[in-house]
Protein backbone atom coordinates (compact mmCIF):
# COMPACT_ATOMS: atom_id res chain seq x y z
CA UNK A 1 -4.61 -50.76 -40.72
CA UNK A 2 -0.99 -50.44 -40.22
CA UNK A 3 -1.55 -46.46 -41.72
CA UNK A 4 -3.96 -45.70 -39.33
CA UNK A 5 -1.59 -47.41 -35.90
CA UNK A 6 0.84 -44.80 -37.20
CA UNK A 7 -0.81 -42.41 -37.28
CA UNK A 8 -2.05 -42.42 -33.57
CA UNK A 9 0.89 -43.17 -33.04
CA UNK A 10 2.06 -39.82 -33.50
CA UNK A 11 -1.22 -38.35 -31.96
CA UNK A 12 -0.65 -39.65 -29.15
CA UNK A 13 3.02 -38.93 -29.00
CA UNK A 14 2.48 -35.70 -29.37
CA UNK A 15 -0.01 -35.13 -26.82
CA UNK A 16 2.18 -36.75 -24.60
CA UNK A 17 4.80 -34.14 -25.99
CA UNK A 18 1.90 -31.48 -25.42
CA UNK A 19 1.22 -32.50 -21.68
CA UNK A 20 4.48 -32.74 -20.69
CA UNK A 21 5.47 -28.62 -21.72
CA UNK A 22 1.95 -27.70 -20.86
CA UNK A 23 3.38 -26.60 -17.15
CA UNK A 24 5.94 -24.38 -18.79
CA UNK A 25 2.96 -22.19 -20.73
CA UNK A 26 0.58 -22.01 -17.39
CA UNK A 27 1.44 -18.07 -16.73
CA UNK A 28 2.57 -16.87 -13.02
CA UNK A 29 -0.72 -15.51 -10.89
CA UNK A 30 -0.80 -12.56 -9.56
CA UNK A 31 -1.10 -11.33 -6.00
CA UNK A 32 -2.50 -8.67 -4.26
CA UNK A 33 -3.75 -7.35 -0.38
CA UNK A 34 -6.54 -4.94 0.46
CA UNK A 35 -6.46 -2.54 2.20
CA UNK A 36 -2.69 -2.51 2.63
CA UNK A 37 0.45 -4.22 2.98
CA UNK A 38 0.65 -2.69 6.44
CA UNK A 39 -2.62 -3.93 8.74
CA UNK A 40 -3.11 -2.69 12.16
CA UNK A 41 -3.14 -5.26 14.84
CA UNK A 42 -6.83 -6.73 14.76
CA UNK A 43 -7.58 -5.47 11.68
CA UNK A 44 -9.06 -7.77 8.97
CA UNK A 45 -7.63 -8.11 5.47
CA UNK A 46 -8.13 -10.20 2.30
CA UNK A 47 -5.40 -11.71 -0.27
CA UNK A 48 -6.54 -12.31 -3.56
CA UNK A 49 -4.61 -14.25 -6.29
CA UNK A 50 -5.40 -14.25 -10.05
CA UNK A 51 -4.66 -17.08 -12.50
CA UNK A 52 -5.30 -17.97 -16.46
CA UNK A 53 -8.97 -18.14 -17.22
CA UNK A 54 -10.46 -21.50 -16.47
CA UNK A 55 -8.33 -21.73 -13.19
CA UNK A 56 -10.13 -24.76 -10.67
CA UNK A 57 -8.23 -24.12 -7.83
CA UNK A 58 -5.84 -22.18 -6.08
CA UNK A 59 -3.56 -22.37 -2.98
CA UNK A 60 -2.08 -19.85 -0.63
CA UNK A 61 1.33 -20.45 0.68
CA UNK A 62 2.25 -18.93 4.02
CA UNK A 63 6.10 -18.74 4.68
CA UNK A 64 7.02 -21.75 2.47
CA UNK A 65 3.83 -24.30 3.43
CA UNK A 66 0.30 -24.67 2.50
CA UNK A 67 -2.14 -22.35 3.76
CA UNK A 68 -5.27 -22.48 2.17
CA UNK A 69 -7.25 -23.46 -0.74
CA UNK A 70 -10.33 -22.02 -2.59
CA UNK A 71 -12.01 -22.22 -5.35
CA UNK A 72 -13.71 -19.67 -7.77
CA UNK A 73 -17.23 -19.13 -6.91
CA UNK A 74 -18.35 -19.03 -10.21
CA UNK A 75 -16.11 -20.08 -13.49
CA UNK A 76 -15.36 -19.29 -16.04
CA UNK A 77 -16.67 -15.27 -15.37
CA UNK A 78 -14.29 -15.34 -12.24
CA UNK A 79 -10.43 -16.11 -12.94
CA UNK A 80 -9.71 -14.80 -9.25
CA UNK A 81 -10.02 -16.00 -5.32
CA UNK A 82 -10.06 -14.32 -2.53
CA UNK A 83 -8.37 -15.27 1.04
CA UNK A 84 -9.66 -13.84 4.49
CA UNK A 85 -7.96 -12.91 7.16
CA UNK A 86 -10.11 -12.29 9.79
CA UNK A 87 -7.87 -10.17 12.24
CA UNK A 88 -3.97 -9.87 11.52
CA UNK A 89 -1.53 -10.72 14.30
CA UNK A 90 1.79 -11.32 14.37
CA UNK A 91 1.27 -15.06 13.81
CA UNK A 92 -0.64 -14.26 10.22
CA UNK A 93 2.01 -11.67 9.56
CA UNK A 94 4.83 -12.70 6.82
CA UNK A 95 5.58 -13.58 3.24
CA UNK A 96 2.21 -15.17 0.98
CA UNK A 97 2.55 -16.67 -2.38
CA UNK A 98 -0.15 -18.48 -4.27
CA UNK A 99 -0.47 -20.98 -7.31
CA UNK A 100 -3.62 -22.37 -9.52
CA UNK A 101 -4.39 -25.44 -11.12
CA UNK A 102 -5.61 -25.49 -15.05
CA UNK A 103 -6.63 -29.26 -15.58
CA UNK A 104 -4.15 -31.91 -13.77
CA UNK A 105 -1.36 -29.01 -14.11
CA UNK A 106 -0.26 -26.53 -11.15
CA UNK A 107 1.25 -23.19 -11.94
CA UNK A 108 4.63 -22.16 -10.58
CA UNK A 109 4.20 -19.81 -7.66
CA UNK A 110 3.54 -16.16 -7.77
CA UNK A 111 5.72 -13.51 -6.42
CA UNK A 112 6.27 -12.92 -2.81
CA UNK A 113 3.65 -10.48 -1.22
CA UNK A 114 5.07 -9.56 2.48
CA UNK A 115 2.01 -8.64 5.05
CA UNK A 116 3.17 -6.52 7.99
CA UNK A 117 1.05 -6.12 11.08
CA UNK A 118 1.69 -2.72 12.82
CA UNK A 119 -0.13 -1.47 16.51
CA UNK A 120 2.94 -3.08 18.34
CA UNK A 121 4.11 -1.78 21.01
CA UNK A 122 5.56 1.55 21.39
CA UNK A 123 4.90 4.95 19.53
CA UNK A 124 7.79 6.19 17.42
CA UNK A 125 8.58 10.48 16.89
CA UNK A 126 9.48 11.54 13.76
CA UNK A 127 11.27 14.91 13.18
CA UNK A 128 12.67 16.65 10.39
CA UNK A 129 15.92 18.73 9.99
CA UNK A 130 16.69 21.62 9.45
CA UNK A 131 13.26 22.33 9.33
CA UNK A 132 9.71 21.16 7.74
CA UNK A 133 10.10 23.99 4.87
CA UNK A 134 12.84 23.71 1.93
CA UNK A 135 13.69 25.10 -0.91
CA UNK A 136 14.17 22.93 -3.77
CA UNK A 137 17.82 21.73 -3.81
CA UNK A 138 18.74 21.61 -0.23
CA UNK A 139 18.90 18.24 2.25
CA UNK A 140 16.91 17.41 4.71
CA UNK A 141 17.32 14.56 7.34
CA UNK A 142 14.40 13.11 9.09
CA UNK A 143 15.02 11.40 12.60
CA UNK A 144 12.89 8.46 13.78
CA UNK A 145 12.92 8.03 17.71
CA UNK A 146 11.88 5.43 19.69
CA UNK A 147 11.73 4.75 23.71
CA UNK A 148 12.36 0.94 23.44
CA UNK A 149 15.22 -0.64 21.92
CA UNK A 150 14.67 -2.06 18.30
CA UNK A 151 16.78 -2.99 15.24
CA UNK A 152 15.38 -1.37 12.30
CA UNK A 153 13.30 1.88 11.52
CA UNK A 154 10.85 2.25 8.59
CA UNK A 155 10.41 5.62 6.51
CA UNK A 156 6.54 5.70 4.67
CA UNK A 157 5.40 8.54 2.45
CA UNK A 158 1.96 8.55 2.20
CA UNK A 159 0.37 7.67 -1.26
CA UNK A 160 3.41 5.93 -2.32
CA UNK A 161 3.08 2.11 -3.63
CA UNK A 162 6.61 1.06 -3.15
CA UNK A 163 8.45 -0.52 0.29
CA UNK A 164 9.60 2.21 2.84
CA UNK A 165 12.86 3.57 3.19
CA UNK A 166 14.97 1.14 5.94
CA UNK A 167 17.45 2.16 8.19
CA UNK A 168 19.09 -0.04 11.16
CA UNK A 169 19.26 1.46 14.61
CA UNK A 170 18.80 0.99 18.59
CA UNK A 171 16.93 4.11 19.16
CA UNK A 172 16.78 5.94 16.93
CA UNK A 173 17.33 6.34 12.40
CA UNK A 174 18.23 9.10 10.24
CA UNK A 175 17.09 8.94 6.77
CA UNK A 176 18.56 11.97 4.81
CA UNK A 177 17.08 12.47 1.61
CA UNK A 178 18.54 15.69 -0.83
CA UNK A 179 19.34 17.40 -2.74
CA UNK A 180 15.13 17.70 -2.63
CA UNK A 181 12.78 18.37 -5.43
CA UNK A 182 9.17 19.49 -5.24
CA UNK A 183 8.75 15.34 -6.02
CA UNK A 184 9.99 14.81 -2.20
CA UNK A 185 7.11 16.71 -0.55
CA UNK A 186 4.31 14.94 1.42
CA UNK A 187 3.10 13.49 4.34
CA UNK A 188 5.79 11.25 6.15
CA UNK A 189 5.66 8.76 8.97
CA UNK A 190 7.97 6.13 10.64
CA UNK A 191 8.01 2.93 12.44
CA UNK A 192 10.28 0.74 14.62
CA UNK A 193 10.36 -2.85 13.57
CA UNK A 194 11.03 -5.48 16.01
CA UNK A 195 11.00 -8.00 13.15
CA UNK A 196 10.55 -7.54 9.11
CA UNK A 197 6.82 -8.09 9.91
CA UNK A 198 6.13 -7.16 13.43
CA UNK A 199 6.20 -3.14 13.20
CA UNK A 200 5.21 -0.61 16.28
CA UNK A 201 2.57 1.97 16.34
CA UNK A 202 2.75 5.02 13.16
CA UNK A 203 4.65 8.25 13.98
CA UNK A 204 2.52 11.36 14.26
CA UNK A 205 2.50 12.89 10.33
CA UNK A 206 5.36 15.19 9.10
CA UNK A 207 4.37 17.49 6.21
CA UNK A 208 7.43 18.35 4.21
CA UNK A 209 7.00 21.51 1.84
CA UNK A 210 9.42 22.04 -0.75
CA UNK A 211 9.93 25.21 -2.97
CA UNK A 212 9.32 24.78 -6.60
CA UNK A 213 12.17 27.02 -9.09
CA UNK A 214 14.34 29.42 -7.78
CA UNK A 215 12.30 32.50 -8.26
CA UNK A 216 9.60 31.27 -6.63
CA UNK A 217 8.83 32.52 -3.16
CA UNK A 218 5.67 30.74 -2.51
CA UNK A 219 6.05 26.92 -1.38
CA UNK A 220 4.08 24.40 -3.53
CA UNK A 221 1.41 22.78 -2.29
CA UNK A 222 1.54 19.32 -0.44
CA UNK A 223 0.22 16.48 -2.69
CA UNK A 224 -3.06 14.72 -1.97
CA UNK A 225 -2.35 12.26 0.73
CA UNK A 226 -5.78 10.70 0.65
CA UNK A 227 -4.40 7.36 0.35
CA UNK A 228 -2.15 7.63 3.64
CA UNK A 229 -1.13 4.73 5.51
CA UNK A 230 -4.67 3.84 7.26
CA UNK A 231 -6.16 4.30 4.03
CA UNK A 232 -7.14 1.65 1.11
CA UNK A 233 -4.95 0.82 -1.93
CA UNK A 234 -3.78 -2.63 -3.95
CA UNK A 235 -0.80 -3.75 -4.14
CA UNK A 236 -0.25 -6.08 -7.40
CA UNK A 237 3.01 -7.80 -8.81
CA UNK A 238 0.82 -8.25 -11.92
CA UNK A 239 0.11 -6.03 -14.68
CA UNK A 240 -2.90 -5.75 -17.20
CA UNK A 241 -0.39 -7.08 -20.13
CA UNK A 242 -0.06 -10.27 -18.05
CA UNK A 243 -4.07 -10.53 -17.30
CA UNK A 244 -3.92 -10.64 -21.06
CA UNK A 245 -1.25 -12.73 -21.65
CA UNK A 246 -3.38 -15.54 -19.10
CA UNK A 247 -6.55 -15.29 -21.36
CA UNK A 248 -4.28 -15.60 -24.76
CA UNK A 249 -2.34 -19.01 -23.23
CA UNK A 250 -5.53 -20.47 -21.86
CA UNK A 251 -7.37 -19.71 -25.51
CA UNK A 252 -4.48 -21.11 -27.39
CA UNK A 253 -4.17 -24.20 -25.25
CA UNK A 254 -8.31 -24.99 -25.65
CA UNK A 255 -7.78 -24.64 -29.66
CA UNK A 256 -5.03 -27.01 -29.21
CA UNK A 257 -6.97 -29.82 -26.52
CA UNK A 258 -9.78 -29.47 -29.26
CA UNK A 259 -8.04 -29.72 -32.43
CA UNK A 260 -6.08 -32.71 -30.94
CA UNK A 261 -9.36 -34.27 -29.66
CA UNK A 262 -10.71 -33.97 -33.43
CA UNK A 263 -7.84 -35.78 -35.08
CA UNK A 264 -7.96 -38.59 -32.33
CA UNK A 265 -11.51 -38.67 -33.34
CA UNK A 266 -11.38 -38.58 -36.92
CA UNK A 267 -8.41 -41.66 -36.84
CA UNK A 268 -10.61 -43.80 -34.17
CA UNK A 269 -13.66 -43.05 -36.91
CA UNK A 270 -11.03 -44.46 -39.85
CA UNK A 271 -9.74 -47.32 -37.46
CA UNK A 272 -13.69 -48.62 -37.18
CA UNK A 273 -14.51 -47.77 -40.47
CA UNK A 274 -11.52 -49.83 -42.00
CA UNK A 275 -11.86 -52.65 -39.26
CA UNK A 276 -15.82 -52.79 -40.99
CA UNK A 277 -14.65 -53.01 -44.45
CA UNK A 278 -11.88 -55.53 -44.00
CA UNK A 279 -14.59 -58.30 -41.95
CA UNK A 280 -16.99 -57.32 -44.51
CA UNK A 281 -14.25 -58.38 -47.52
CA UNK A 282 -13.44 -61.56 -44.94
CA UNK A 283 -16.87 -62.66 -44.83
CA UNK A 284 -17.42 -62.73 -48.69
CA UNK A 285 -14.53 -64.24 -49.01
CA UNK A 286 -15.27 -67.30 -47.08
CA UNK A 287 -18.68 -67.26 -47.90
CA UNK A 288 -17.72 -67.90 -51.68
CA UNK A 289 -15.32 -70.50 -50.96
CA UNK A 290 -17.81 -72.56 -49.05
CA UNK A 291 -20.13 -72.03 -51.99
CA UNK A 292 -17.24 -73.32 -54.38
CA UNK A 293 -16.91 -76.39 -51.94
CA UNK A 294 -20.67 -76.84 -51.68
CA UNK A 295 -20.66 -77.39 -55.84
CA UNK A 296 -17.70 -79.39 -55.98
CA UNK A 297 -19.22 -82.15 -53.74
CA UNK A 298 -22.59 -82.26 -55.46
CA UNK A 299 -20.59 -82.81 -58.65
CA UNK A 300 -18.50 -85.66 -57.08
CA UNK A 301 -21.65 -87.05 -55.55
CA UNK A 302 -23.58 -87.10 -58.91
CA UNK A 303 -20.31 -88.70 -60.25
CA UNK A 304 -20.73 -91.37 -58.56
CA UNK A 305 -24.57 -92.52 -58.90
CA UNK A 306 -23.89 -92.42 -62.56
């Protein structure tokens, strides 16, 4: 008996130990916006957020609070929500994180994902000097104009993933970018900001062509600029080495829940099974005694007639 106390004793201490660091090995979600990180005024848009596999619920976190909550439609196939917004304003523009919730445990929160609503306002021009066709090597300066006074000007390049260049200005922004390689050329526009979130109306497009080697006299083409700024693309903090990384933890942790769940099994099982012996042992212990005692008084008792 004692054997068996200790040892779930120690079970249980160390899936108490187990709970308690369980938090630490719940992985960081990932976050993500379609179509864009920029939305035109009135123009719908959905957040998704990915946790570990087996994930029951997830949150959405707008500037610091609770925003929403959701569950997977269907788990275990799904291990990712998705959050609507219906028509972006200025009031739905800003900074989204989410978390998920494995069990009774809540992840930490996921890197910041900034949503920008554009359409504001006025139209910006966007002009390039000294002109719109370089030759490798050389600087160029493009100048971002607009009629109303603002603080800060935004630089895009269409097809490119990362944040725009920033500059701060009343009117108007130069962004000089040289010496240039044939990696600078592309379709560019600009915005005035009135707030980190709260952008005007896109520029008109400025092609820059740049002139591959020296000896070349032809300019290189402009790259494919499909995926300008109206256009779809995702923007995720996580990678695929993380995705796996989620389904390895969550794996792990169900070997461990199960293999802990056996041994707590297995010692309950012993606990019973020794608890049976020992009243079984009890009970022919007594019931040979009171057989002893049952003799010795019918011996006394025939003592005594004779």
């Amino acid at each position: 008996m004692p054997s068996t106390l200790a040892v779930l004793l120690v079970l249980g201490l160390g899936l108490s130990q187990r709970s308690s660091t369980q938090k630490q090995m719940l992985s960081k979600p990932a976050i993500w916006v379609k179509p864009s990180f920029m939305i035109p005024k009135g123009r719908p848009a959905t957040i998704g957020c990915r946790g570990a596999g087996g994930a029951m619920e997830y949150q959405l976190h707008f500037e610091g609070g609770l925003s929403a909550l959701e569950r997977p439609k269907s788990r275990p196939v799904m291990n990712w929500v998705k959050f609507p917004i219906p028509a972006m304003t200025s009031h739905t523009a800003g900074q989204y994180r989410c978390s998920y919730r494995s069990g009774e445990l809540w992840s930490e929160l996921s890197d910041p994902l900034e949503l920008v609503v554009t359409g504001l306002y006025d139209t910006p021009t966007l002009s390039v000097e000294p002109r719109s066709e370089v030759t490798s090597g050389e600087n160029v300066t493009f100048r971002c104009q607009l009629a109303t006074a603002t603080s800060t000007f935004f630089l895009l390049k269409a097809g490119q993933s990362s944040r725009p260049q920033l500059r701060y200005g009343n009117l108007w922004a130069e962004f000089h970018l040289g010496p240039v390689t044939p990696a600078h050329r592309g379709t560019y526009r600009c915005f005035g900001s009135y707030n980190n979130h709260a952008w005007s109306f896109p520029s008109k497009p400025v092609k820059l062509l740049v002139k591959g080697d020296a000896g070349d006299t032809t300019f290189a083409p402009t790259e494919h600029t499909a995926s300008d700024y109206w256009d779809s693309y995702e923007l995720t903090t996580g990678t695929q080495s993380q995705k796996d990384h989620f389904l390895w933890n969550h794996t792990v942790q169900n070997l461990i829940r199960l293999g802990l769940a056996v041994l707590v099994l297995v010692a309950l099982m012993g606990l019973l099974l020794e608890d049976w012996l020992h009243r079984r042992k009890s009970g022919k212990r007594a019931h040979w005694v009171s057989r002893r005692r049952c003799r010795r008084r019918l011996r006394a008792q025939r003592a005594l007639e004779t």
